[in-house]
PDB file of N, CA and C in Angstrom:
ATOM      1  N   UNK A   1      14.780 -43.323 -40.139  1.00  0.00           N
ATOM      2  CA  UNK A   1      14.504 -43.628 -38.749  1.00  0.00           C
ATOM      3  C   UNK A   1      14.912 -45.074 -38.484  1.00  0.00           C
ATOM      4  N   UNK A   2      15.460 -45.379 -37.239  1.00  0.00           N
ATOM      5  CA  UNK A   2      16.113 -46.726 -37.243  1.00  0.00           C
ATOM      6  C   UNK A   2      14.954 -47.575 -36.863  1.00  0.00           C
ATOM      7  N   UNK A   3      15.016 -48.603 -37.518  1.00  0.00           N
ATOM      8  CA  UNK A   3      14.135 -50.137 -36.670  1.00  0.00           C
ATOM      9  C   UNK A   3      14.209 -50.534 -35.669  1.00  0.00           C
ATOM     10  N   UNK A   4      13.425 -50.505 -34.289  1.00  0.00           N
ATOM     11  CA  UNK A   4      13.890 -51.298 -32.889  1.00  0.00           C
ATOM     12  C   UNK A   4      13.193 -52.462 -33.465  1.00  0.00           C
ATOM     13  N   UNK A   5      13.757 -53.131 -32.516  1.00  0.00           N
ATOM     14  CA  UNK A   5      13.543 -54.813 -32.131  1.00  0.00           C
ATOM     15  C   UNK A   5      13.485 -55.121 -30.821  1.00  0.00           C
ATOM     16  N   UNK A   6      12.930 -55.951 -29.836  1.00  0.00           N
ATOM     17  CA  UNK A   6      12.878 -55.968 -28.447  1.00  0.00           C
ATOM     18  C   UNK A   6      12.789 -57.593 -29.079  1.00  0.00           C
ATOM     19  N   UNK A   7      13.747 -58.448 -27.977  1.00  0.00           N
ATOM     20  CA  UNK A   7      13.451 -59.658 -28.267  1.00  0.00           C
ATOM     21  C   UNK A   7      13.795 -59.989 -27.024  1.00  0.00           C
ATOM     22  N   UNK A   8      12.745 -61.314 -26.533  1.00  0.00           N
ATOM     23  CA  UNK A   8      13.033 -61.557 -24.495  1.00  0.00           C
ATOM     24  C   UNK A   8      12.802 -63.179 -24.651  1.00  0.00           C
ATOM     25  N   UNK A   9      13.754 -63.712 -23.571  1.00  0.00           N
ATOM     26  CA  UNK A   9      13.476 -65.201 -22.920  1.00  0.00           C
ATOM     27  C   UNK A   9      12.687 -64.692 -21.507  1.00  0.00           C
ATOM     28  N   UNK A  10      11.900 -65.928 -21.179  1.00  0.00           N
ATOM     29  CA  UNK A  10      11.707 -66.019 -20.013  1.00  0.00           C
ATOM     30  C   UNK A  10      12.211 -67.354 -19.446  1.00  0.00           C
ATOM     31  N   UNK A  11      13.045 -67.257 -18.514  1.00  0.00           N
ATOM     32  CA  UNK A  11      13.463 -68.660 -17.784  1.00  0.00           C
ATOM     33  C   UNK A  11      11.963 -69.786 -17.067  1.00  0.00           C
ATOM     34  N   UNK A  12      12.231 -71.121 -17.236  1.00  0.00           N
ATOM     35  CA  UNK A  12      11.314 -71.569 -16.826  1.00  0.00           C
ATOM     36  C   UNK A  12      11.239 -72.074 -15.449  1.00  0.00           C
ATOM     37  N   UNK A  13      11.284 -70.787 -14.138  1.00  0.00           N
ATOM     38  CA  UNK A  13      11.007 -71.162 -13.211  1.00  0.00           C
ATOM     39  C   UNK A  13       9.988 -69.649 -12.974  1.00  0.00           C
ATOM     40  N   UNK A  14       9.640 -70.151 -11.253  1.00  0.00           N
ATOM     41  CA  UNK A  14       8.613 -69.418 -10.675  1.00  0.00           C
ATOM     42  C   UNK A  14       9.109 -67.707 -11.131  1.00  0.00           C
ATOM     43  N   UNK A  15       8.035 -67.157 -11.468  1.00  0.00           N
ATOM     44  CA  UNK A  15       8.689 -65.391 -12.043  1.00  0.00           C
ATOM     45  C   UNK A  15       9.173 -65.157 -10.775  1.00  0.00           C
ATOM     46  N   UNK A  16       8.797 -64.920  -9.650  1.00  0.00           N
ATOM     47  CA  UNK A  16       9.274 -64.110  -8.473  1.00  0.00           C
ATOM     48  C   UNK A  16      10.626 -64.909  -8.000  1.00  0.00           C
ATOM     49  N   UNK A  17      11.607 -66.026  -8.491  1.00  0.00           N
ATOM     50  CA  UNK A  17      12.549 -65.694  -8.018  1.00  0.00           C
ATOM     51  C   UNK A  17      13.348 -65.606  -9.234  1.00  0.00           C
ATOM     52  N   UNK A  18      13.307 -65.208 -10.803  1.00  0.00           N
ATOM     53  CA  UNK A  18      14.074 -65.174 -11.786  1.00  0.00           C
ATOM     54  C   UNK A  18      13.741 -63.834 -12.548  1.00  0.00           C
ATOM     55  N   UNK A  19      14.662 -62.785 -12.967  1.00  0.00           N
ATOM     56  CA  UNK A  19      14.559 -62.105 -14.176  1.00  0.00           C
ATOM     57  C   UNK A  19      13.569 -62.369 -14.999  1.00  0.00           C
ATOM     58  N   UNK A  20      13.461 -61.234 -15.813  1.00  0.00           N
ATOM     59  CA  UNK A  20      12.942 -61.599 -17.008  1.00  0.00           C
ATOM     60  C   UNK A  20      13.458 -60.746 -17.964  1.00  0.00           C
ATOM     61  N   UNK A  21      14.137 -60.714 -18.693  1.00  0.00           N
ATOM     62  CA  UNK A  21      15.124 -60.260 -19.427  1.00  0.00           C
ATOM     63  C   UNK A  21      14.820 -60.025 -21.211  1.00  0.00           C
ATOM     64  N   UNK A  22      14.989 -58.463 -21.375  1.00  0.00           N
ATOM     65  CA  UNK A  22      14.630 -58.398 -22.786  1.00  0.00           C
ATOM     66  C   UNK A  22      15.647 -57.804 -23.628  1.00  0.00           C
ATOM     67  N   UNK A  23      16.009 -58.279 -25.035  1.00  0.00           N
ATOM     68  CA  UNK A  23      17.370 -58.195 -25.525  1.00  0.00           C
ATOM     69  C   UNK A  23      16.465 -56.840 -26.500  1.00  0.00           C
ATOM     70  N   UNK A  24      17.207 -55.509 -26.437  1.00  0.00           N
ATOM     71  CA  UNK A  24      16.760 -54.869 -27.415  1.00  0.00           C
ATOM     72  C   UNK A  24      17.882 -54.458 -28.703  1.00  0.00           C
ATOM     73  N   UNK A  25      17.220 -54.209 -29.589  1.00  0.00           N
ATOM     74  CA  UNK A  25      18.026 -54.082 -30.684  1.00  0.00           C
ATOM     75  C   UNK A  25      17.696 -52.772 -31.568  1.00  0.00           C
ATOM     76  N   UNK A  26      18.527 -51.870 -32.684  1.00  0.00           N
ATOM     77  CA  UNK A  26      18.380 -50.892 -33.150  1.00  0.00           C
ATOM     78  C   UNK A  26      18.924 -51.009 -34.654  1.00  0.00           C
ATOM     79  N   UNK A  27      18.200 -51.034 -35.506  1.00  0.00           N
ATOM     80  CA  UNK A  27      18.661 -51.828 -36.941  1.00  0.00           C
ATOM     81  C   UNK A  27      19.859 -52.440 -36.874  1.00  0.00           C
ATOM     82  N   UNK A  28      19.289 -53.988 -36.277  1.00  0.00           N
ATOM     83  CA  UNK A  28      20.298 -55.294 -36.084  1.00  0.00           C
ATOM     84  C   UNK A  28      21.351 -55.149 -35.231  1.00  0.00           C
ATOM     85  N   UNK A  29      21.371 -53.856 -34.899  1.00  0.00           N
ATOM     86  CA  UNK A  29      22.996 -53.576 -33.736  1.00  0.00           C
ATOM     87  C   UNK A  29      22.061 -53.756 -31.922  1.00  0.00           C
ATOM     88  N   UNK A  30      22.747 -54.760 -31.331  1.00  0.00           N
ATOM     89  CA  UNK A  30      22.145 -54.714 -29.907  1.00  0.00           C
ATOM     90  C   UNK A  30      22.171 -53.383 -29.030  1.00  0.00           C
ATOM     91  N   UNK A  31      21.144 -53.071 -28.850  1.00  0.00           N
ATOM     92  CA  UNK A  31      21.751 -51.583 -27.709  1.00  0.00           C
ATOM     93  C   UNK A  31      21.638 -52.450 -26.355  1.00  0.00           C
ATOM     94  N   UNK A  32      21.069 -53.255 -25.808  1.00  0.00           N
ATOM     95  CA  UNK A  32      21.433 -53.402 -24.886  1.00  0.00           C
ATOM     96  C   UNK A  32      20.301 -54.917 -23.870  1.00  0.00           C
ATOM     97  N   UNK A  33      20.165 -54.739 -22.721  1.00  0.00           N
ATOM     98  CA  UNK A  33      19.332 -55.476 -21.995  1.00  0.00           C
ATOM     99  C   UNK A  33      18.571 -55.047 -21.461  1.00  0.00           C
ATOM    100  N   UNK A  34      17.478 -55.517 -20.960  1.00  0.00           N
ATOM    101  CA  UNK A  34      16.377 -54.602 -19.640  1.00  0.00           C
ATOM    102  C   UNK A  34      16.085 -56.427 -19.071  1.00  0.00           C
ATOM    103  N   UNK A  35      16.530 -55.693 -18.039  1.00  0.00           N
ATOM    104  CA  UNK A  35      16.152 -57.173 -16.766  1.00  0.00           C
ATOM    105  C   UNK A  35      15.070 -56.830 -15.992  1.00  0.00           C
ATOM    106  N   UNK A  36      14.122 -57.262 -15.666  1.00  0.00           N
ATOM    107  CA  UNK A  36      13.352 -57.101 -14.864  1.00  0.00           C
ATOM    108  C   UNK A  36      12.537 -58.215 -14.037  1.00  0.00           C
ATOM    109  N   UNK A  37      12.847 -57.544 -12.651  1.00  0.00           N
ATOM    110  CA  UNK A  37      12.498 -58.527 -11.500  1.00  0.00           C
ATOM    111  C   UNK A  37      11.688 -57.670 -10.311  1.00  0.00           C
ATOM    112  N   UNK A  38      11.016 -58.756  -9.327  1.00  0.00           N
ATOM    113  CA  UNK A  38      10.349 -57.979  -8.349  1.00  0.00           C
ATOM    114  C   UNK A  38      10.895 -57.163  -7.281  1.00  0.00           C
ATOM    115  N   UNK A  39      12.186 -56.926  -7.076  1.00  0.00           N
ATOM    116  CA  UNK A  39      12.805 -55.492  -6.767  1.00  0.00           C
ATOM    117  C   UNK A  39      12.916 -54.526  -7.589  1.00  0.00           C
ATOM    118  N   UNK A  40      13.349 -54.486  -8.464  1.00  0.00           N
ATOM    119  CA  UNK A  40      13.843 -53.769  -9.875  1.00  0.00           C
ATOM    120  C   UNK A  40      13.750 -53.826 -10.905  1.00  0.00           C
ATOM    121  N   UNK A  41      14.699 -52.982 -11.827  1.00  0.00           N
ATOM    122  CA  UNK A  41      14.779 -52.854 -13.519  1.00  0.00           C
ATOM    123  C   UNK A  41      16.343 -52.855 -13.437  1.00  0.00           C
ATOM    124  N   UNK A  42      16.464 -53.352 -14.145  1.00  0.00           N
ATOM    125  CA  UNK A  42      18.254 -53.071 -14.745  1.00  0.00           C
ATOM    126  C   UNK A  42      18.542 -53.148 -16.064  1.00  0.00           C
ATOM    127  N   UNK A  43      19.163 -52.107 -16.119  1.00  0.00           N
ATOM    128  CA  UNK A  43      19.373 -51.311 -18.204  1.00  0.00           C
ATOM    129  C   UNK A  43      20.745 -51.825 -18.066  1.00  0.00           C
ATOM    130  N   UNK A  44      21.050 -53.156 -19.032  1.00  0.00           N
ATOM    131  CA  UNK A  44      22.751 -53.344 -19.257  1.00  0.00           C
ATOM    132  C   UNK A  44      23.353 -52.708 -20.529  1.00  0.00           C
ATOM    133  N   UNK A  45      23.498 -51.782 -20.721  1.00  0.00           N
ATOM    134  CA  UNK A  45      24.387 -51.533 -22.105  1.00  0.00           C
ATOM    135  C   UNK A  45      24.900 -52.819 -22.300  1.00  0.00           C
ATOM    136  N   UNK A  46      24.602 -52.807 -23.886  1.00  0.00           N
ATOM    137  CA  UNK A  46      25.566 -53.622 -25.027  1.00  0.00           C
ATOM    138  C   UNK A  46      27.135 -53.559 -24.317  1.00  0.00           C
ATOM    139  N   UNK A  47      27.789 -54.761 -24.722  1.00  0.00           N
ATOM    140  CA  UNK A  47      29.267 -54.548 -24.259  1.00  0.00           C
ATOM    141  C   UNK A  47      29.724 -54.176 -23.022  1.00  0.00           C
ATOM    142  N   UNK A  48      29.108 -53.978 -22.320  1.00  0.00           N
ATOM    143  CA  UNK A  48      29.163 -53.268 -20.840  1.00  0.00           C
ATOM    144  C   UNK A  48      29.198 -54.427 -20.050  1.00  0.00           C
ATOM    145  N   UNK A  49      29.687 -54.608 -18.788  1.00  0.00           N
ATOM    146  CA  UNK A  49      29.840 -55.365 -18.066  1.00  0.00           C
ATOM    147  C   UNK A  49      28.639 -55.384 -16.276  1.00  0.00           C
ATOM    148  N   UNK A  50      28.421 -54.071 -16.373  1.00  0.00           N
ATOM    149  CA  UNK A  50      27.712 -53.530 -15.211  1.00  0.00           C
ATOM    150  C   UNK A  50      26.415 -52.825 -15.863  1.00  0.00           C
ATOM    151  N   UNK A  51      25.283 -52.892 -15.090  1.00  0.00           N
ATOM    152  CA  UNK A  51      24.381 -52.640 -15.244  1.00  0.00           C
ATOM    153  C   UNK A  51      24.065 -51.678 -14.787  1.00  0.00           C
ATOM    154  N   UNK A  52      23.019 -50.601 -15.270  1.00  0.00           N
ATOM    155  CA  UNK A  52      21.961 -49.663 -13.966  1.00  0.00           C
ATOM    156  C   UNK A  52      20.978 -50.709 -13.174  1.00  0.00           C
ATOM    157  N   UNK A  53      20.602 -49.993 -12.441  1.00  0.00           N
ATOM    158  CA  UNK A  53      19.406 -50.433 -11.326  1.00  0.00           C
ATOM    159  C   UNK A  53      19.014 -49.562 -10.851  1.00  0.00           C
ATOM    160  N   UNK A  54      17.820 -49.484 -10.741  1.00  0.00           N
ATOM    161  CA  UNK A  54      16.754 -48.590 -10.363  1.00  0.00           C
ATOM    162  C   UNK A  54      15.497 -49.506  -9.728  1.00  0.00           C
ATOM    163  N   UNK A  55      15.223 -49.063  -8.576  1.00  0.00           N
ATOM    164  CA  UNK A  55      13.871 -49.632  -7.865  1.00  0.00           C
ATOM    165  C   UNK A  55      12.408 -49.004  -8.305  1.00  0.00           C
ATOM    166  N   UNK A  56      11.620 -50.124  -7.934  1.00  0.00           N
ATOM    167  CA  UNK A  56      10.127 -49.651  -8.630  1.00  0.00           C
ATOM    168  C   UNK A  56       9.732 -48.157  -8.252  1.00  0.00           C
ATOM    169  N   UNK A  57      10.072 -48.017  -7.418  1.00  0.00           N
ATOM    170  CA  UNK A  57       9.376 -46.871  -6.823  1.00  0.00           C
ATOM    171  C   UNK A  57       9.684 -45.510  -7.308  1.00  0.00           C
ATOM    172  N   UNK A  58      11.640 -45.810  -7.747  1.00  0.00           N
ATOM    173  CA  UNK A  58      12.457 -44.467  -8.504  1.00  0.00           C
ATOM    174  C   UNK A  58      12.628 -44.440  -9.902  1.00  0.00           C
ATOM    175  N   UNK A  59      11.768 -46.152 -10.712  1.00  0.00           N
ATOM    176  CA  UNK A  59      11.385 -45.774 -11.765  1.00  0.00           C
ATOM    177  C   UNK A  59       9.812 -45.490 -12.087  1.00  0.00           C
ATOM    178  N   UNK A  60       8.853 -45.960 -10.895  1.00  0.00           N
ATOM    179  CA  UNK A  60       7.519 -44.914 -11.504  1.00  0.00           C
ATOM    180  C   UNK A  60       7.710 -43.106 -11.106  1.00  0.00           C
ATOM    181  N   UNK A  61       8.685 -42.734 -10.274  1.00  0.00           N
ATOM    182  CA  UNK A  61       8.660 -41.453 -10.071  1.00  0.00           C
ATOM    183  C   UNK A  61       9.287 -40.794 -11.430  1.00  0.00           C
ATOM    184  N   UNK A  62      10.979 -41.992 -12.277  1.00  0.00           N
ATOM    185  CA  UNK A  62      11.221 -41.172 -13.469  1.00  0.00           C
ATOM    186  C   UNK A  62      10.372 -41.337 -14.292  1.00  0.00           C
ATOM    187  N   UNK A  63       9.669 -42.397 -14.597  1.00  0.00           N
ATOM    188  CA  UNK A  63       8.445 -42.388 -15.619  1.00  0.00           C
ATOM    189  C   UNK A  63       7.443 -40.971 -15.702  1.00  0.00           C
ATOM    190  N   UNK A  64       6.991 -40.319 -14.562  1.00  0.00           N
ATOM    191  CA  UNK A  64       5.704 -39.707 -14.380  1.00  0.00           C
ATOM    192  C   UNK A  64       6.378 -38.378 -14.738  1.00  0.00           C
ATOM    193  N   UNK A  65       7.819 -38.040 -14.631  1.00  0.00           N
ATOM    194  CA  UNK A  65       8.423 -36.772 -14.535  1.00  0.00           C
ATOM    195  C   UNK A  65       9.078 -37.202 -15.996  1.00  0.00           C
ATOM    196  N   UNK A  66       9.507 -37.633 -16.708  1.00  0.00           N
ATOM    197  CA  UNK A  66      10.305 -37.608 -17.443  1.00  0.00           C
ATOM    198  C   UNK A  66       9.764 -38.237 -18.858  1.00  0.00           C
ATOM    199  N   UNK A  67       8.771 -39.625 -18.530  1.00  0.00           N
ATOM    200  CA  UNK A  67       8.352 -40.245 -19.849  1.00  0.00           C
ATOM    201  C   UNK A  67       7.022 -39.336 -20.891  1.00  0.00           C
ATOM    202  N   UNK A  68       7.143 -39.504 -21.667  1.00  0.00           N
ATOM    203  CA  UNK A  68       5.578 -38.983 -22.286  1.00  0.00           C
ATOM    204  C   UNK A  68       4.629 -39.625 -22.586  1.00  0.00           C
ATOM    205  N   UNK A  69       3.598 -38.963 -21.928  1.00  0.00           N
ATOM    206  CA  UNK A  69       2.591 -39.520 -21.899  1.00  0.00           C
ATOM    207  C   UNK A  69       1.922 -40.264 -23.227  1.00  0.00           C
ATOM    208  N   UNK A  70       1.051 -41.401 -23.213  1.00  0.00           N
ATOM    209  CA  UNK A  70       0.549 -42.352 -24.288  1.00  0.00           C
ATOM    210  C   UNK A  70      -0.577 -41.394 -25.177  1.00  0.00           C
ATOM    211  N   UNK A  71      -0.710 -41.446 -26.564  1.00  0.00           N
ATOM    212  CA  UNK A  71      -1.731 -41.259 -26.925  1.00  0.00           C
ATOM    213  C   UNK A  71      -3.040 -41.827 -26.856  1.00  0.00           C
ATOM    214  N   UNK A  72      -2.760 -43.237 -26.890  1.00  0.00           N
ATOM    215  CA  UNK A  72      -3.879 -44.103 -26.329  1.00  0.00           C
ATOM    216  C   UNK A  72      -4.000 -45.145 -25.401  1.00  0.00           C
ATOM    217  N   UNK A  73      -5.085 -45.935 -25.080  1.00  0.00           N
ATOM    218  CA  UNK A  73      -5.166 -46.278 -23.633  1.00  0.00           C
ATOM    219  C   UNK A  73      -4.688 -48.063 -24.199  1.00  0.00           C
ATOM    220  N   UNK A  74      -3.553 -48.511 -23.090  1.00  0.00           N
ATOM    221  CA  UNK A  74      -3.613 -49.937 -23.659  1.00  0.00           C
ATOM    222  C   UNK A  74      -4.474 -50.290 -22.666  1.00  0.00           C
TER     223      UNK A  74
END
């Protein structure tokens, strides 16, 4: 089974006008980015130049339809 890694900066200004950006990784190979800001999410593939984007609203609807549910409560 492969190792993830999630590794993130946060820039040092006010959160609501900057990203917050998390570098993920899959035994040492980058898969990609997750940006996240107060409009959105954006998934950059590794190597890719363009991003997805998805708004809060059309990712709690894919979450509730698509993610699985937690075993326990954080």
């Amino acid at each position: 089974m492969p190792r993830h890694d999630v590794r993130f900066t946060i820039p040092e200004r006010k959160l609501g006008n900057s990203d917050i950006e998390f570098a993920v990784y899959s035994d040492d190979e980058r898969l990609g980015a997750l940006k996240i800001s107060k409009g959105a999410i954006v998934w950059c593939p590794a190597n890719k130049k363009r991003g997805y984007v998805m708004g809060w609203d059309v990712f709690d609807r894919a979450m509730r339809d698509q993610g699985r549910r937690e075993t326990r409560r954080v």
